[in-house]
ModelCIF file with pLDDT and N, C-alpha, C, O atoms, coordinates in Angstrom:
data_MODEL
#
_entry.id   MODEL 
#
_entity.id                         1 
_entity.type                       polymer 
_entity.pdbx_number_of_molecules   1 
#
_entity_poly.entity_id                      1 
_entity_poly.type                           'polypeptide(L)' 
_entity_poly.nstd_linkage                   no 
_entity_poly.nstd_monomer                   no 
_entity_poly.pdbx_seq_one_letter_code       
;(UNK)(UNK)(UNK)(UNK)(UNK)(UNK)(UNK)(UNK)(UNK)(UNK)(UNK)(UNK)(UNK)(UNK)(UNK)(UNK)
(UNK)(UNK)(UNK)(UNK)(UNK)(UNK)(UNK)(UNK)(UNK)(UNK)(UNK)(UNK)(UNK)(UNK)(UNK)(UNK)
(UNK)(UNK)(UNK)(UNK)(UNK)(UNK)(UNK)
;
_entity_poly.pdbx_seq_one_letter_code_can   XXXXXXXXXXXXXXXXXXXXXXXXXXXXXXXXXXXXXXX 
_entity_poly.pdbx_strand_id                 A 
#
loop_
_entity_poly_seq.entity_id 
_entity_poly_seq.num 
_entity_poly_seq.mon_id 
_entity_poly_seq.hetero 
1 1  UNK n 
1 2  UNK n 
1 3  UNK n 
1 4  UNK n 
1 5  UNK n 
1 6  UNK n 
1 7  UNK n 
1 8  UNK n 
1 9  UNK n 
1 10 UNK n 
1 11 UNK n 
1 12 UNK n 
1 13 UNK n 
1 14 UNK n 
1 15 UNK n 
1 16 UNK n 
1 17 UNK n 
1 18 UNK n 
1 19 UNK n 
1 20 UNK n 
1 21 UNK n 
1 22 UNK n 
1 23 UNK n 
1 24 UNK n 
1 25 UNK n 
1 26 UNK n 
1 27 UNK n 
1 28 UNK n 
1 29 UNK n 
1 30 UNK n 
1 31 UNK n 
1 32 UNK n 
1 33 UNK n 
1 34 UNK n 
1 35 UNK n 
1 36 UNK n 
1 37 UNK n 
1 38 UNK n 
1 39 UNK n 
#
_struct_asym.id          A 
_struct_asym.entity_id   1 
#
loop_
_ma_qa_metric.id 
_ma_qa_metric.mode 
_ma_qa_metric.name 
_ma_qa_metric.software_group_id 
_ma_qa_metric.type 
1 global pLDDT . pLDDT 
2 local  pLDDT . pLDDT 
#
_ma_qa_metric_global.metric_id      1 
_ma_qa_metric_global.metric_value   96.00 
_ma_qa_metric_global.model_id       1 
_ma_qa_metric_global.ordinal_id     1 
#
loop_
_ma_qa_metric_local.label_asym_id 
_ma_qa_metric_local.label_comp_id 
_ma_qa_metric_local.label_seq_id 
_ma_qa_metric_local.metric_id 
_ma_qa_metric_local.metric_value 
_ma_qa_metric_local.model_id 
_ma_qa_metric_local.ordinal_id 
A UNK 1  2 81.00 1 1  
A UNK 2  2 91.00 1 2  
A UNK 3  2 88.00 1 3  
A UNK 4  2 89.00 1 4  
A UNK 5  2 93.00 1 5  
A UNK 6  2 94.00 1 6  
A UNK 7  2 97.00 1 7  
A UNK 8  2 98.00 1 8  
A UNK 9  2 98.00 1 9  
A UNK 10 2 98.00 1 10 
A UNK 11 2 98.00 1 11 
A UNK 12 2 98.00 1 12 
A UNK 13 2 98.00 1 13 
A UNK 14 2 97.00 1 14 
A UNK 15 2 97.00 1 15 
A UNK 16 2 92.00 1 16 
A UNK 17 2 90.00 1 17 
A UNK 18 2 96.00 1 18 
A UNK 19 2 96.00 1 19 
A UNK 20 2 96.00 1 20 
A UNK 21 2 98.00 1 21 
A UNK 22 2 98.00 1 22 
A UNK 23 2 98.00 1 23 
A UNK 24 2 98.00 1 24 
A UNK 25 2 98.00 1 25 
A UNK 26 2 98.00 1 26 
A UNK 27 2 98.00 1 27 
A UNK 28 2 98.00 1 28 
A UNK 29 2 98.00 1 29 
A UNK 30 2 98.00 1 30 
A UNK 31 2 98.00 1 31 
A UNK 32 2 98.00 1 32 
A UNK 33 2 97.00 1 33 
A UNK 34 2 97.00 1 34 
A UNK 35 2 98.00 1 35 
A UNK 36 2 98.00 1 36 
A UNK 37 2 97.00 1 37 
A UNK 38 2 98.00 1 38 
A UNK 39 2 98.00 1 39 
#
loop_
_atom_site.group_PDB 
_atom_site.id 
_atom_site.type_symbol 
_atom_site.label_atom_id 
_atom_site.label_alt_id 
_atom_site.label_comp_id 
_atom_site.label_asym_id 
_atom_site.label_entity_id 
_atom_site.label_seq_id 
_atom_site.pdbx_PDB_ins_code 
_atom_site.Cartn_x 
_atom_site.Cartn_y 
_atom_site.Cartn_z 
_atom_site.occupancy 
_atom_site.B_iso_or_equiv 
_atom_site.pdbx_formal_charge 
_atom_site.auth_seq_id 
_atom_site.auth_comp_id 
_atom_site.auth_asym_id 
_atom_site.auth_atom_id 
_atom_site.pdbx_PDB_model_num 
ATOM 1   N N  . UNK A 1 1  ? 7.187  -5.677 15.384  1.00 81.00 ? 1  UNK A N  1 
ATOM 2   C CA . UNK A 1 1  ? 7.208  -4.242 15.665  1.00 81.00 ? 1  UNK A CA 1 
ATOM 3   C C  . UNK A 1 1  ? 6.640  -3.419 14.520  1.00 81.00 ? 1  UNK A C  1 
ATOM 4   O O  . UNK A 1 1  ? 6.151  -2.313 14.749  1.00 81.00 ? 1  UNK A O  1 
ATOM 5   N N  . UNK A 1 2  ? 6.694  -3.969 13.191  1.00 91.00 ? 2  UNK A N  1 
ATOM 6   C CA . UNK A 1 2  ? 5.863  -3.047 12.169  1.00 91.00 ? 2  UNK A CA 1 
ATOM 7   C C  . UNK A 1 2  ? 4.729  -2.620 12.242  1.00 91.00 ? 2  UNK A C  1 
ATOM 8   O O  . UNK A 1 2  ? 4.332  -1.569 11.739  1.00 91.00 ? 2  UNK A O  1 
ATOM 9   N N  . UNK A 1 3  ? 4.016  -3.494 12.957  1.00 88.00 ? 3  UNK A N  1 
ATOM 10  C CA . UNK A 1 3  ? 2.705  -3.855 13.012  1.00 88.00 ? 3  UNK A CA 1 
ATOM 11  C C  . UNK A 1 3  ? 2.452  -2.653 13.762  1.00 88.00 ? 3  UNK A C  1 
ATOM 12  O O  . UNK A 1 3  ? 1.296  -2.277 13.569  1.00 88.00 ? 3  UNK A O  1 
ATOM 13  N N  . UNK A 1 4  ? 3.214  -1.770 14.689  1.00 89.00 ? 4  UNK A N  1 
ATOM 14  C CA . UNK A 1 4  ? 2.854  -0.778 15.418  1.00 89.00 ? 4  UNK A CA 1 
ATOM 15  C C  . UNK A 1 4  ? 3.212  0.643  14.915  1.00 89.00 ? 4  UNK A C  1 
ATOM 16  O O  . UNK A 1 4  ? 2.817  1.766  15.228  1.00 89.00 ? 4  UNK A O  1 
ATOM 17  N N  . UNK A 1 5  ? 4.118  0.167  14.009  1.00 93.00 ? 5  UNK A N  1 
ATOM 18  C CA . UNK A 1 5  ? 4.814  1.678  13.880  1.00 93.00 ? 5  UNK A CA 1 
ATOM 19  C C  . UNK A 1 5  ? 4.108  2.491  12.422  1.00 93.00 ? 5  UNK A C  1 
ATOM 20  O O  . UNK A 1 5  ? 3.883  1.839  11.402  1.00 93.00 ? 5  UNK A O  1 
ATOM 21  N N  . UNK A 1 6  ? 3.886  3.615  12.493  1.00 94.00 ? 6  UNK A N  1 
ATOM 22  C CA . UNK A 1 6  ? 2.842  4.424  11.811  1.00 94.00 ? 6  UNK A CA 1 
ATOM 23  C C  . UNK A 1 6  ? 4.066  5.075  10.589  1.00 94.00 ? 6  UNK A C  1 
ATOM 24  O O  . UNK A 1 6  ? 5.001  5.871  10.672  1.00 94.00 ? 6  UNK A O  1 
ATOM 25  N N  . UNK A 1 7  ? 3.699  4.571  9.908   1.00 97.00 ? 7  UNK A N  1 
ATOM 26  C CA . UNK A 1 7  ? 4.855  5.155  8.292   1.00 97.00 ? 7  UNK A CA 1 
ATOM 27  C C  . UNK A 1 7  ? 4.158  6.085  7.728   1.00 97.00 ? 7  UNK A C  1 
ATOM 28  O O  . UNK A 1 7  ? 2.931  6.178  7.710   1.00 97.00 ? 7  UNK A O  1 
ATOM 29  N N  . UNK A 1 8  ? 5.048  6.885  7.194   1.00 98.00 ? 8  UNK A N  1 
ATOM 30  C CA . UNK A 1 8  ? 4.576  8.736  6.930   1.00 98.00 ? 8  UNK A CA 1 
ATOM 31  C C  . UNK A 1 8  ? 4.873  8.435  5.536   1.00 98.00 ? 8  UNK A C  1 
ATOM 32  O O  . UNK A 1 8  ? 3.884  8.776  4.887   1.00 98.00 ? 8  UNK A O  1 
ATOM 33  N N  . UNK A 1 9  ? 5.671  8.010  4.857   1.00 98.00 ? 9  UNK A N  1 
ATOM 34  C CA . UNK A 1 9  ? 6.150  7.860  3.047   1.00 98.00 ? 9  UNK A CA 1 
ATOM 35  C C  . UNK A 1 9  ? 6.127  6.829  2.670   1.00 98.00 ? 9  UNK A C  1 
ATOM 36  O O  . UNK A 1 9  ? 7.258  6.344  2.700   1.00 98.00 ? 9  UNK A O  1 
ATOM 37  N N  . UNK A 1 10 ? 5.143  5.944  2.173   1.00 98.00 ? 10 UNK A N  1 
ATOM 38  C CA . UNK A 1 10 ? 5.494  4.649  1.639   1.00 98.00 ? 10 UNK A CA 1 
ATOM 39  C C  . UNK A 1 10 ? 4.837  4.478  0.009   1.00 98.00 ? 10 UNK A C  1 
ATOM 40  O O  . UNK A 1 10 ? 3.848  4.962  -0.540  1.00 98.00 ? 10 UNK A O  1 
ATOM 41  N N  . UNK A 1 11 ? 5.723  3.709  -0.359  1.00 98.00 ? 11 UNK A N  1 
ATOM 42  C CA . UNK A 1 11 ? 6.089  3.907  -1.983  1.00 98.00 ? 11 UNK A CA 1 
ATOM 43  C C  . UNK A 1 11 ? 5.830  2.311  -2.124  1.00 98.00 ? 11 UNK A C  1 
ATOM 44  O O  . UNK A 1 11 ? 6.598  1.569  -1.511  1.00 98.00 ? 11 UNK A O  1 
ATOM 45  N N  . UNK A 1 12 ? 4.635  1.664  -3.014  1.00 98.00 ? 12 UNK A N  1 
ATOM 46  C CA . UNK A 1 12 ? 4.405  0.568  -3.567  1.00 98.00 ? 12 UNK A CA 1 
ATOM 47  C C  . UNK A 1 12 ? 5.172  0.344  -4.766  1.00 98.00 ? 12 UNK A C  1 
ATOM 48  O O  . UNK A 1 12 ? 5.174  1.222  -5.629  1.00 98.00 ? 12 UNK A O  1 
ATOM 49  N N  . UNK A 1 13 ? 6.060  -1.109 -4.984  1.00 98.00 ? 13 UNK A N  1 
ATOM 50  C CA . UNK A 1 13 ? 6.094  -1.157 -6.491  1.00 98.00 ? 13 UNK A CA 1 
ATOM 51  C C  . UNK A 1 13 ? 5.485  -2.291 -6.689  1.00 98.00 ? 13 UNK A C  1 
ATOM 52  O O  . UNK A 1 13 ? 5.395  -3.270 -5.949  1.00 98.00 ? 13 UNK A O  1 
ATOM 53  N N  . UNK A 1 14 ? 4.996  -2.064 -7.926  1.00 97.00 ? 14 UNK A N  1 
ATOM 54  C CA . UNK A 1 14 ? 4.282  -3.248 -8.811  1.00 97.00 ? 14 UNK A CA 1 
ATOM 55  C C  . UNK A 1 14 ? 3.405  -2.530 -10.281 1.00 97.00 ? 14 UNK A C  1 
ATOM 56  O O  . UNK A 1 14 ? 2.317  -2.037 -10.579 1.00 97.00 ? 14 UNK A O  1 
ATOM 57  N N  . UNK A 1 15 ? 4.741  -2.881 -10.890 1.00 97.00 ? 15 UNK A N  1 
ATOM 58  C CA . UNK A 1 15 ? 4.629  -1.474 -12.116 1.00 97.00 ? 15 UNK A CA 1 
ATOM 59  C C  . UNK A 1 15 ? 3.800  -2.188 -13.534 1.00 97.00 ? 15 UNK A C  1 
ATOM 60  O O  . UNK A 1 15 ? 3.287  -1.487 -14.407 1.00 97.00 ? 15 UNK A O  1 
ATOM 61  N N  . UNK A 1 16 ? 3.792  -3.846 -13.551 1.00 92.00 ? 16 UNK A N  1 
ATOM 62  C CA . UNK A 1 16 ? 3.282  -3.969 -14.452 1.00 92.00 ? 16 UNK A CA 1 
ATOM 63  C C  . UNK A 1 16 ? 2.686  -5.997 -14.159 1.00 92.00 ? 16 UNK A C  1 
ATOM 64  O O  . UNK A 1 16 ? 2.833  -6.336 -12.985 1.00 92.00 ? 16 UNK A O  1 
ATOM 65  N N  . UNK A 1 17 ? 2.366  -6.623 -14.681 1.00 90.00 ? 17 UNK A N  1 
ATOM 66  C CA . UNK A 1 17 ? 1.371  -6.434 -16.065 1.00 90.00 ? 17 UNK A CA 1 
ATOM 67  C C  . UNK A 1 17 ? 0.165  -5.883 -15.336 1.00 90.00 ? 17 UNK A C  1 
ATOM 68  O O  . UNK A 1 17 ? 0.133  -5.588 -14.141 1.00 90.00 ? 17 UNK A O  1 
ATOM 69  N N  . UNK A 1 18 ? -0.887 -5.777 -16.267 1.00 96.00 ? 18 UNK A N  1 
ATOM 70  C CA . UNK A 1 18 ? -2.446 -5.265 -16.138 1.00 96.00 ? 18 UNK A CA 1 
ATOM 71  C C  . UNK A 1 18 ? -3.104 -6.572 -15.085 1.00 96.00 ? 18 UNK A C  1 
ATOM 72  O O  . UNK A 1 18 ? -3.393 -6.039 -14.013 1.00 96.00 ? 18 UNK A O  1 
ATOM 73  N N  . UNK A 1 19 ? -3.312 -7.549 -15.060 1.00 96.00 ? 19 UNK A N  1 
ATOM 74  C CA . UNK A 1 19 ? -4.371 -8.379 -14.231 1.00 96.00 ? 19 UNK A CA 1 
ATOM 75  C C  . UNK A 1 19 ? -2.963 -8.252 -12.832 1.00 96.00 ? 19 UNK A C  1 
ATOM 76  O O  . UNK A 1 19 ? -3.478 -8.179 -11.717 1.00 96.00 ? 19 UNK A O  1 
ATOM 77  N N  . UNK A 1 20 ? -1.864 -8.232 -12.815 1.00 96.00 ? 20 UNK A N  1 
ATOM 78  C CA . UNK A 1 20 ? -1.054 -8.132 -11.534 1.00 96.00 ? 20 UNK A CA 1 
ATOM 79  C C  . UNK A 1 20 ? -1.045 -6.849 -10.850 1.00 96.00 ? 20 UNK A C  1 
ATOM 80  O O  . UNK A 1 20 ? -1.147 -6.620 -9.645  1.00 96.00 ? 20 UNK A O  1 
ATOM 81  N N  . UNK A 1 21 ? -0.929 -6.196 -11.654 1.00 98.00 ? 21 UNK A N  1 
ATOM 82  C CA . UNK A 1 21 ? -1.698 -4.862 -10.796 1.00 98.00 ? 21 UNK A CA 1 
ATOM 83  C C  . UNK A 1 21 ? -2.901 -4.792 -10.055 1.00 98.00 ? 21 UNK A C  1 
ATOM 84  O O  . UNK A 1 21 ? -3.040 -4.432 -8.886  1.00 98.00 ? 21 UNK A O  1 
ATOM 85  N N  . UNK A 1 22 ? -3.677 -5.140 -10.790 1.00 98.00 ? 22 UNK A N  1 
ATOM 86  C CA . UNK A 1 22 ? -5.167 -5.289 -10.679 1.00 98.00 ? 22 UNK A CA 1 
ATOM 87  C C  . UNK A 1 22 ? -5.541 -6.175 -9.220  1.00 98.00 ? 22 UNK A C  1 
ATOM 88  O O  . UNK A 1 22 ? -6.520 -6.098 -8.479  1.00 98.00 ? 22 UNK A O  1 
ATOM 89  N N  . UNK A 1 23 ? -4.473 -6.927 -9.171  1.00 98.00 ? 23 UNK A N  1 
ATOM 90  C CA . UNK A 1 23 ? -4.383 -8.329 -7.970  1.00 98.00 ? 23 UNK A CA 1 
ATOM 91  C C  . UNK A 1 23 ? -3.843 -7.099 -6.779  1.00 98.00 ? 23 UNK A C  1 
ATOM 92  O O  . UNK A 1 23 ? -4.374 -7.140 -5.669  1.00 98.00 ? 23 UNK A O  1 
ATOM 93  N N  . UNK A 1 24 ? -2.907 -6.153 -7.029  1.00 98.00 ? 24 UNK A N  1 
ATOM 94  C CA . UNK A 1 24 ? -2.349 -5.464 -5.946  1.00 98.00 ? 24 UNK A CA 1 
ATOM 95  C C  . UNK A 1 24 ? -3.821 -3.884 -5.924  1.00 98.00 ? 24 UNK A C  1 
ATOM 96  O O  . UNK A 1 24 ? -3.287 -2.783 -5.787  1.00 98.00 ? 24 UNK A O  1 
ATOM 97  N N  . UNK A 1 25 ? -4.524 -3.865 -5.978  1.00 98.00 ? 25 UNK A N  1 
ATOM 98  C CA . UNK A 1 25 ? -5.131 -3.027 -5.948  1.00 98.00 ? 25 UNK A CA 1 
ATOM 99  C C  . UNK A 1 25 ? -5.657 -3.215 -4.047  1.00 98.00 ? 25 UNK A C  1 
ATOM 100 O O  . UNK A 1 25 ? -5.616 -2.372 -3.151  1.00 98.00 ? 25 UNK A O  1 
ATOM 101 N N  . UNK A 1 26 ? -6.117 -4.676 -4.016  1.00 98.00 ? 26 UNK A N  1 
ATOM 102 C CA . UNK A 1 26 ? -6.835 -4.367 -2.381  1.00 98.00 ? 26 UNK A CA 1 
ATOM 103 C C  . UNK A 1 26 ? -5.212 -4.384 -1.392  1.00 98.00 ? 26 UNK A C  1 
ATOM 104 O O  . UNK A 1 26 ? -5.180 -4.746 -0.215  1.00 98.00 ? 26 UNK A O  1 
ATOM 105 N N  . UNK A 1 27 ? -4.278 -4.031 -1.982  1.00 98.00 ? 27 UNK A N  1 
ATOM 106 C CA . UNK A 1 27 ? -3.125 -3.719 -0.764  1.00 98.00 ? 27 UNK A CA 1 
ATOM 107 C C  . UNK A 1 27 ? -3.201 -2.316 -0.865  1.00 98.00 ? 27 UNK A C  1 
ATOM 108 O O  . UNK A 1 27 ? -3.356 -1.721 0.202   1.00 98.00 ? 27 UNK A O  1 
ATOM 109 N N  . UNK A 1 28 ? -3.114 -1.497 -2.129  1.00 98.00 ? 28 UNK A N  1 
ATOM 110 C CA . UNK A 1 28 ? -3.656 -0.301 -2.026  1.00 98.00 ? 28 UNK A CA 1 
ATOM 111 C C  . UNK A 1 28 ? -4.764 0.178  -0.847  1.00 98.00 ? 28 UNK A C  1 
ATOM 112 O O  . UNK A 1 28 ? -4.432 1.180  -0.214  1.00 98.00 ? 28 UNK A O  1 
ATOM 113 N N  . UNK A 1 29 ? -5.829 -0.342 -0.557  1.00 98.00 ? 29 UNK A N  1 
ATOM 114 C CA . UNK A 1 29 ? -6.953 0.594  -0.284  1.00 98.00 ? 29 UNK A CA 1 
ATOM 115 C C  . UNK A 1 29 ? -6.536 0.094  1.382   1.00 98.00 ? 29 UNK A C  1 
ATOM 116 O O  . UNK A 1 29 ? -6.653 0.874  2.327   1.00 98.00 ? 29 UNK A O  1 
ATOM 117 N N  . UNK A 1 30 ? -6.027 -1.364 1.538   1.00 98.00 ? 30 UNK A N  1 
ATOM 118 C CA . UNK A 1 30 ? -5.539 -1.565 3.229   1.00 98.00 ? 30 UNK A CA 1 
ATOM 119 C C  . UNK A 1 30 ? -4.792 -0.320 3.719   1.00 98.00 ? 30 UNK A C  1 
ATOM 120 O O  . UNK A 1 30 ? -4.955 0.247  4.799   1.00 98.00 ? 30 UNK A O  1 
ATOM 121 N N  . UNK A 1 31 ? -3.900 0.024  2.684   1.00 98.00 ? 31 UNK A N  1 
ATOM 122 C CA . UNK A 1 31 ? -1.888 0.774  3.192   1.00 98.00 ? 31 UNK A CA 1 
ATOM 123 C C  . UNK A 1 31 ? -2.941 1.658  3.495   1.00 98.00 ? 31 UNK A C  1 
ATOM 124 O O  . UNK A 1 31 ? -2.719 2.097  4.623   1.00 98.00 ? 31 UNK A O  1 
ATOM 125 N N  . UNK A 1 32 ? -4.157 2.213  2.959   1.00 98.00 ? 32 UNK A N  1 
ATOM 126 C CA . UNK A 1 32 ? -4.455 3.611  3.196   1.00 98.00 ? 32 UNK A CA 1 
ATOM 127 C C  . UNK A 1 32 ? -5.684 3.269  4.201   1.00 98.00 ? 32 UNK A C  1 
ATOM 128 O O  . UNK A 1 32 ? -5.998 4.165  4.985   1.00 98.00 ? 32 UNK A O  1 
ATOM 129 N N  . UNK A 1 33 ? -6.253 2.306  4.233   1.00 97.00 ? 33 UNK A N  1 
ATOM 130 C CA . UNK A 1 33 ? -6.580 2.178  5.689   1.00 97.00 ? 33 UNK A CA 1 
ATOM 131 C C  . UNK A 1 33 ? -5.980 2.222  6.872   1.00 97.00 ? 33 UNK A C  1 
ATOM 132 O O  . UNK A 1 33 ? -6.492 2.755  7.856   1.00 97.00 ? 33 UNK A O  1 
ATOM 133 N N  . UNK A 1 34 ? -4.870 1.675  6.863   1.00 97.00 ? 34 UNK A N  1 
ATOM 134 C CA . UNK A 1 34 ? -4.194 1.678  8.008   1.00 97.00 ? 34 UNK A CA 1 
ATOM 135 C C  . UNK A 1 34 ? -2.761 2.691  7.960   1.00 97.00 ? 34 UNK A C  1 
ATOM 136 O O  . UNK A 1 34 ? -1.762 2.584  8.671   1.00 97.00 ? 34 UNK A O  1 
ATOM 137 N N  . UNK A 1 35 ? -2.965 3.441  7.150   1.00 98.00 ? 35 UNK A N  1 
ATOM 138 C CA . UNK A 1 35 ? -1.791 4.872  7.304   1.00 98.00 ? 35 UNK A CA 1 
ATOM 139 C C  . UNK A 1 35 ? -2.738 6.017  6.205   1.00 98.00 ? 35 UNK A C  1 
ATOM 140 O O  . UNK A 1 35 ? -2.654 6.402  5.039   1.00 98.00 ? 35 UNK A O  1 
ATOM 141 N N  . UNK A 1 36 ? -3.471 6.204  7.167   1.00 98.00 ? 36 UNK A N  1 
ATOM 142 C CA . UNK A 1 36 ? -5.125 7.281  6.472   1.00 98.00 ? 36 UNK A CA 1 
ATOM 143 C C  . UNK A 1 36 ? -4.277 8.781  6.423   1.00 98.00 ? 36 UNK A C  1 
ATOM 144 O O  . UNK A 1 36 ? -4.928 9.761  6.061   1.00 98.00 ? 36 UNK A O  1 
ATOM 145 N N  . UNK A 1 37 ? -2.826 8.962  6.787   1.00 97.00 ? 37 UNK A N  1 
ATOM 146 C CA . UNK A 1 37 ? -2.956 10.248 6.813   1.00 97.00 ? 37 UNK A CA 1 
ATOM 147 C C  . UNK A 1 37 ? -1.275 10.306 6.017   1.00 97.00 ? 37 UNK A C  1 
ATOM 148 O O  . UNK A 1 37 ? -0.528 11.284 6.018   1.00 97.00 ? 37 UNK A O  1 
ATOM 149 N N  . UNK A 1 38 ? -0.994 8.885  5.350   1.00 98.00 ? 38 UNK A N  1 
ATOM 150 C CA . UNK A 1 38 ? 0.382  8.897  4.621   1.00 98.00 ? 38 UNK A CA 1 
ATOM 151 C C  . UNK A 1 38 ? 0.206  9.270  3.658   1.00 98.00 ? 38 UNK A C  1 
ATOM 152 O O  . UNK A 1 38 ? -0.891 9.323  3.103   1.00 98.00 ? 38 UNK A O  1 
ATOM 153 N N  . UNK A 1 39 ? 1.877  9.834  2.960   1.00 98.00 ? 39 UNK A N  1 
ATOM 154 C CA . UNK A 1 39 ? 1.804  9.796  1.792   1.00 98.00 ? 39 UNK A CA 1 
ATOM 155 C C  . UNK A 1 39 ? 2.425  8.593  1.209   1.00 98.00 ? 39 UNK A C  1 
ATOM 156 O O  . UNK A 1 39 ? 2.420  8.424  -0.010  1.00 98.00 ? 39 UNK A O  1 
#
């Protein structure tokens, strides 16, 4: 059912190191592909 439902506030954590961040960057640019109008 997630898979359908459109989230309005979503909050990533993944606060540290530098190359693990760096690894979470392309979940970044998906969340905002697929919730283009979240915050």
């Amino acid at each position: 059912e997630l898979s359908n439902r459109q989230f309005e506030r979503i909050l990533l954590i993944k606060p540290s190191a530098l190359g693990d961040v760096i690894h979470t960057v392309p979940v970044l640019v998906k969340l905002r592909q697929r919730y283009p109008q979240a915050q």
